[in-house]
Structures are given as structure tokens and as C-alpha cells.
Protein backbone atom coordinates (compact mmCIF):
# COMPACT_ATOMS: atom_id res chain seq x y z
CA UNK A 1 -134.11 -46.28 -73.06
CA UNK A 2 -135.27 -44.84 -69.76
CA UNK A 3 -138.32 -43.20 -69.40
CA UNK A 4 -139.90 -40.84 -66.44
CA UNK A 5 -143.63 -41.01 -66.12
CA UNK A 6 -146.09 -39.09 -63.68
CA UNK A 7 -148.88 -41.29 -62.14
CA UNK A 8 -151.27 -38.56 -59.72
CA UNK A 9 -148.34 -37.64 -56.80
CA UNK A 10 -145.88 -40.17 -57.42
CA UNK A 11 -142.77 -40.00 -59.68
CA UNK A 12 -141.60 -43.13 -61.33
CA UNK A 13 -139.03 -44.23 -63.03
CA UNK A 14 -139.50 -47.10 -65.58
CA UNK A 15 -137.11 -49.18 -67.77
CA UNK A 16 -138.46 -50.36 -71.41
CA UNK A 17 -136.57 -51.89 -73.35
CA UNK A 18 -137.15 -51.02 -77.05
CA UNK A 19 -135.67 -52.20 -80.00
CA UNK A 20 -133.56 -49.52 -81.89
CA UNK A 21 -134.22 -49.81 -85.83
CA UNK A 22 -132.39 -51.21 -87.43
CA UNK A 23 -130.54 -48.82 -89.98
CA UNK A 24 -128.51 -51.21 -92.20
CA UNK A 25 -131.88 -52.40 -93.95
CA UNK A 26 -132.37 -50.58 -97.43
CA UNK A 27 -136.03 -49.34 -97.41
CA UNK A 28 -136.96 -51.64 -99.88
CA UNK A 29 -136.29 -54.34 -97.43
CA UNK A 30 -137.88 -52.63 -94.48
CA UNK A 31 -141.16 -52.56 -97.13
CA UNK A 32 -140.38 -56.20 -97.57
CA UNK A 33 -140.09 -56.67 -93.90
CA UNK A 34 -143.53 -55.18 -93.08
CA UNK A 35 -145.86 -57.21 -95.84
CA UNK A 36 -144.23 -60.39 -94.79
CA UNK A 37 -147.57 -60.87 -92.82
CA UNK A 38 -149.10 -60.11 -96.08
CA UNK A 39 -147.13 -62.37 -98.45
CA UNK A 40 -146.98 -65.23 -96.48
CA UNK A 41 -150.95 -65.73 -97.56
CA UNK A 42 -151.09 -68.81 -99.61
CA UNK A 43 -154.35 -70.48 -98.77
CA UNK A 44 -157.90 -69.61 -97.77
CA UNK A 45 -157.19 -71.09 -94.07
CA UNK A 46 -154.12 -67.99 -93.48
CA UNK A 47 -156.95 -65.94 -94.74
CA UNK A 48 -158.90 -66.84 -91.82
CA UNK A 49 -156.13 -66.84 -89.54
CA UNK A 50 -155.55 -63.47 -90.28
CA UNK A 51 -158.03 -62.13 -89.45
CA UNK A 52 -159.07 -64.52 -86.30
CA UNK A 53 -161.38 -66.84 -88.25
CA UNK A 54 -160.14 -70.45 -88.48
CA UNK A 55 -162.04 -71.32 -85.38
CA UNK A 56 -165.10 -70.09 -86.04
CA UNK A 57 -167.82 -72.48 -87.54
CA UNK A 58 -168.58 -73.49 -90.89
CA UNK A 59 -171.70 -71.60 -91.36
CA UNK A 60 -170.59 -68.46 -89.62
CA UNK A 61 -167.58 -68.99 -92.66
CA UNK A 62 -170.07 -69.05 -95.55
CA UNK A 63 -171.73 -66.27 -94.23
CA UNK A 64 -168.90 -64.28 -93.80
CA UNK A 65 -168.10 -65.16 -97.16
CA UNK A 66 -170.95 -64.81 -98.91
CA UNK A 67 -171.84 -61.07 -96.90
CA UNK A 68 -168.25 -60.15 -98.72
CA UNK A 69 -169.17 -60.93 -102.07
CA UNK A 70 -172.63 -59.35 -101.86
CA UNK A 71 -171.01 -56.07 -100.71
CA UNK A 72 -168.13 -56.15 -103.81
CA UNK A 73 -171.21 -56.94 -106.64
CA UNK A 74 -173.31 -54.03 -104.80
CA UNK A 75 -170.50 -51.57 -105.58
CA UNK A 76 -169.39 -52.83 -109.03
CA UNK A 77 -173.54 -52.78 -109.84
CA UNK A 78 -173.71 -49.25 -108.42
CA UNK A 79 -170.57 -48.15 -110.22
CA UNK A 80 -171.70 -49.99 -113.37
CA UNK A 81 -175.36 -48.27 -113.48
CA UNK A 82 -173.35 -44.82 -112.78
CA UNK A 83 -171.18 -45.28 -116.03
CA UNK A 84 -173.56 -47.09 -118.18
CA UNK A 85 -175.91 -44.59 -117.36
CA UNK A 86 -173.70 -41.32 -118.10
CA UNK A 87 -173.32 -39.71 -114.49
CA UNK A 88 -169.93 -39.34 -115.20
CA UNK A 89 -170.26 -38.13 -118.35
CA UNK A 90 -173.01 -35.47 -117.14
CA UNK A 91 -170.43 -34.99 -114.02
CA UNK A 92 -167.26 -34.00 -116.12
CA UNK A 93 -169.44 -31.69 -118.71
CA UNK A 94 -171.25 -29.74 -115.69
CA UNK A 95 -167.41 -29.01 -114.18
CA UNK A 96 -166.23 -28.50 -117.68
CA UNK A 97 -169.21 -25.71 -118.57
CA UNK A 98 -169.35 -24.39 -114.96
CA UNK A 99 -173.18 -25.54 -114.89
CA UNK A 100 -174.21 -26.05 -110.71
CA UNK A 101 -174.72 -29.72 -110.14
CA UNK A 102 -176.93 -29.27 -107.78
CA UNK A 103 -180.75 -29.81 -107.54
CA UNK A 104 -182.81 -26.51 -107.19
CA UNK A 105 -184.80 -25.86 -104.16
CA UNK A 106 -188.42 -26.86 -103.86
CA UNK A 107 -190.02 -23.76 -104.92
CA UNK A 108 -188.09 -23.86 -108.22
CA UNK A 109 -188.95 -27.68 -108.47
CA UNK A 110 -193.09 -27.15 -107.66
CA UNK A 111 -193.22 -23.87 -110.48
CA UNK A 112 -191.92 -26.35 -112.89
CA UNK A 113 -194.63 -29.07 -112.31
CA UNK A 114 -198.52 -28.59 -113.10
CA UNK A 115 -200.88 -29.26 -110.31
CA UNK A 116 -202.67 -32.40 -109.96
CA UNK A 117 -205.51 -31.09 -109.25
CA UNK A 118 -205.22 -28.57 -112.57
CA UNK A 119 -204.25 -31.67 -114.54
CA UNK A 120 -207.09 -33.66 -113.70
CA UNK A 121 -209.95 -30.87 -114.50
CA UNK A 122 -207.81 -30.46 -117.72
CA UNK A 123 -208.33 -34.50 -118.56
CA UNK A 124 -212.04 -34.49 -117.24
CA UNK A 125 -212.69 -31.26 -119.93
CA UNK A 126 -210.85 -33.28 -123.05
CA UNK A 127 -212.93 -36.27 -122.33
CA UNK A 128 -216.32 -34.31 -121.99
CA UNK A 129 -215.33 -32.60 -125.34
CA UNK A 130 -214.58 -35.63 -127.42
CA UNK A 131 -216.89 -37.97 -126.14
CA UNK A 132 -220.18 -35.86 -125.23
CA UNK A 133 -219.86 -32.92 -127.99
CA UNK A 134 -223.45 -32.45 -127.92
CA UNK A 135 -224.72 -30.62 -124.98
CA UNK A 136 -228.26 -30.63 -126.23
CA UNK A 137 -229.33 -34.42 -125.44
CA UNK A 138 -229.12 -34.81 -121.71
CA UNK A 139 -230.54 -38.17 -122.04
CA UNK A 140 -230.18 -40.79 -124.14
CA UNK A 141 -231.01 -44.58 -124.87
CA UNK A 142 -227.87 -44.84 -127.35
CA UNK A 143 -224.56 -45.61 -125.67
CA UNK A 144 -221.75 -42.66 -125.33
CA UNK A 145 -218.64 -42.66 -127.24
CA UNK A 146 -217.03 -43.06 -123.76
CA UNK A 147 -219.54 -46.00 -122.26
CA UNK A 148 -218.67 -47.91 -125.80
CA UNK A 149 -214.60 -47.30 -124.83
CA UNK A 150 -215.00 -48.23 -121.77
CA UNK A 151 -217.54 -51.13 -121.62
CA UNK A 152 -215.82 -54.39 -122.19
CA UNK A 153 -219.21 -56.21 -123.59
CA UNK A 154 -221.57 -54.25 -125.04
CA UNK A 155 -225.65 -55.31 -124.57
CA UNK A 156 -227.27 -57.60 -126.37
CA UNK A 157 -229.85 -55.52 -127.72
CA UNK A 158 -227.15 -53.23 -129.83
CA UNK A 159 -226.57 -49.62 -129.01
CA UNK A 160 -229.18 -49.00 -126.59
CA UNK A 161 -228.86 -49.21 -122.91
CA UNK A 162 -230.96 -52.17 -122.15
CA UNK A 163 -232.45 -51.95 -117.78
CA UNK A 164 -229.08 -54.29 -116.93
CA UNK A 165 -226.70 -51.55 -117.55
CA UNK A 166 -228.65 -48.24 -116.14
């Protein structure tokens, strides 16, 4: 086959000499023909020798090795926690209803969700109302409902704060 090639302001002509293919080969035999790199694989070392390896040094091996088998149990965990925990299952009904599978925006997501602030003066009014329901003794010797929950020994001297504890 002769081939004409431009290189900046000179015209050349080369010869290459390529093989023409081969058309008395079935297709099943050119398949054949093309995995023969693959199929002649017999033993961990043409492993290795495919892919430039054999040389290399024992522990650079092992780690190659071991780097390959953390990556395949990484994917069959993540796939694993994905079906075990119905993402597929949620997938397929969400296409089969027409539901959107995606997340709304943040102002949807913060409407949804109390504030912390609002949840906290909420908590700090239950607790004054079940564990001080009398608003007429600001001060007392006798322990609180919540001083008693909370204390994890209570003082000698019974139900009365003794000087220790004030």
C-alpha cells in the first residue's frame, strides 16, 4: 500500500507495508484469533505478565493485590446496602408512579424542620411545667422533682438541701 503524506513544505512519499486481512477466516475464528492473548491465561504469573507485572517486587504484588480486592468488596458492600436497603425498590416505584426522585430545594427542606432554637424553649417550658408546677415557693429547702432526677446521690440529711449542694 502506498501512502502520500504532507510534512510543513515537503511532499513525501512513503511505503508501509500492511498486512491485508485475511478474508478466509470465519468470524468466529477471527473472535478466536483476538482473545488468544486472553485464553492463553493459565496462571497468576501470565496475569502479571499481562499486564507488565512479573518484575515488579513482592510487596508492590501484594499490594496490588490486595488494593484490587478492597475495591471489588467496596462495590459488592455498596451494591449490597443499596438492595438490602430498598433503593431499588423505592427507584422502580418512583419511575413506575411518576413521583420526582429528586430531593427538594432548601427552602422546602428548612419549612419542614422546627427551629432549634423553637425546640429548645419548647423543652425548657415542659420541664418547668412538670417539675416546678408551683410558682408560689421561690425558695425552698426540699429538693425539686428535677434536682431528685438529676442528682445521682441524694444528701445525707434526706430531702433537704444540706450547705454541700447549694
Amino acid at each position: 500500500i502506498r501512502t502520500t503524506s504532507h510534512d510543513h513544505h515537503f511532499w513525501s512519499t512513503q511505503t508501509t507495508n500492511m498486512p491485508a486481512p485475511n478474508s478466509n477466516l470465519s468470524d468466529l475464528d477471527k473472535v478466536r484469533k483476538s482473545l488468544t492473548s486472553i485464553t492463553s491465561i493459565s496462571s497468576y504469573n501470565d496475569v502479571l505478565a499481562a499486564f507488565g507485572l512479573l518484575n515488579m517486587p513482592q510487596a508492590q504484588k501484594y499490594g496490588i493485590i490486595f488494593g484490587f480486592v478492597t475495591f471489588f468488596l467496596t462495590v459488592v458492600a455498596v451494591l449490597a446496602l443499596l438492595t438490602l436497603g430498598g433503593t431499588w425498590k423505592r427507584i422502580e416505584q418512583q419511575s413506575q408512579s411518576g413521583e420526582s426522585a429528586t430531593a427538594p430545594d432548601s427552602v422546602t427542606q428548612r419549612k419542614r424542620r422546627s427551629l432549634l432554637l423553637e425546640r429548645l424553649l419548647e423543652g425548657r417550658e415542659w420541664m418547668m411545667r412538670t417539675n416546678y408546677p408551683k410558682k408560689e415557693e421561690e425558695k425552698s429547702e426540699k429538693l425539686t422533682p428535677l434536682t431528685k432526677m438529676v442528682m445521682m446521690v441524694l444528701p445525707k440529711e434526706g430531702n433537704v438541701i444540706s450547705e454541700g449542694y447549694e
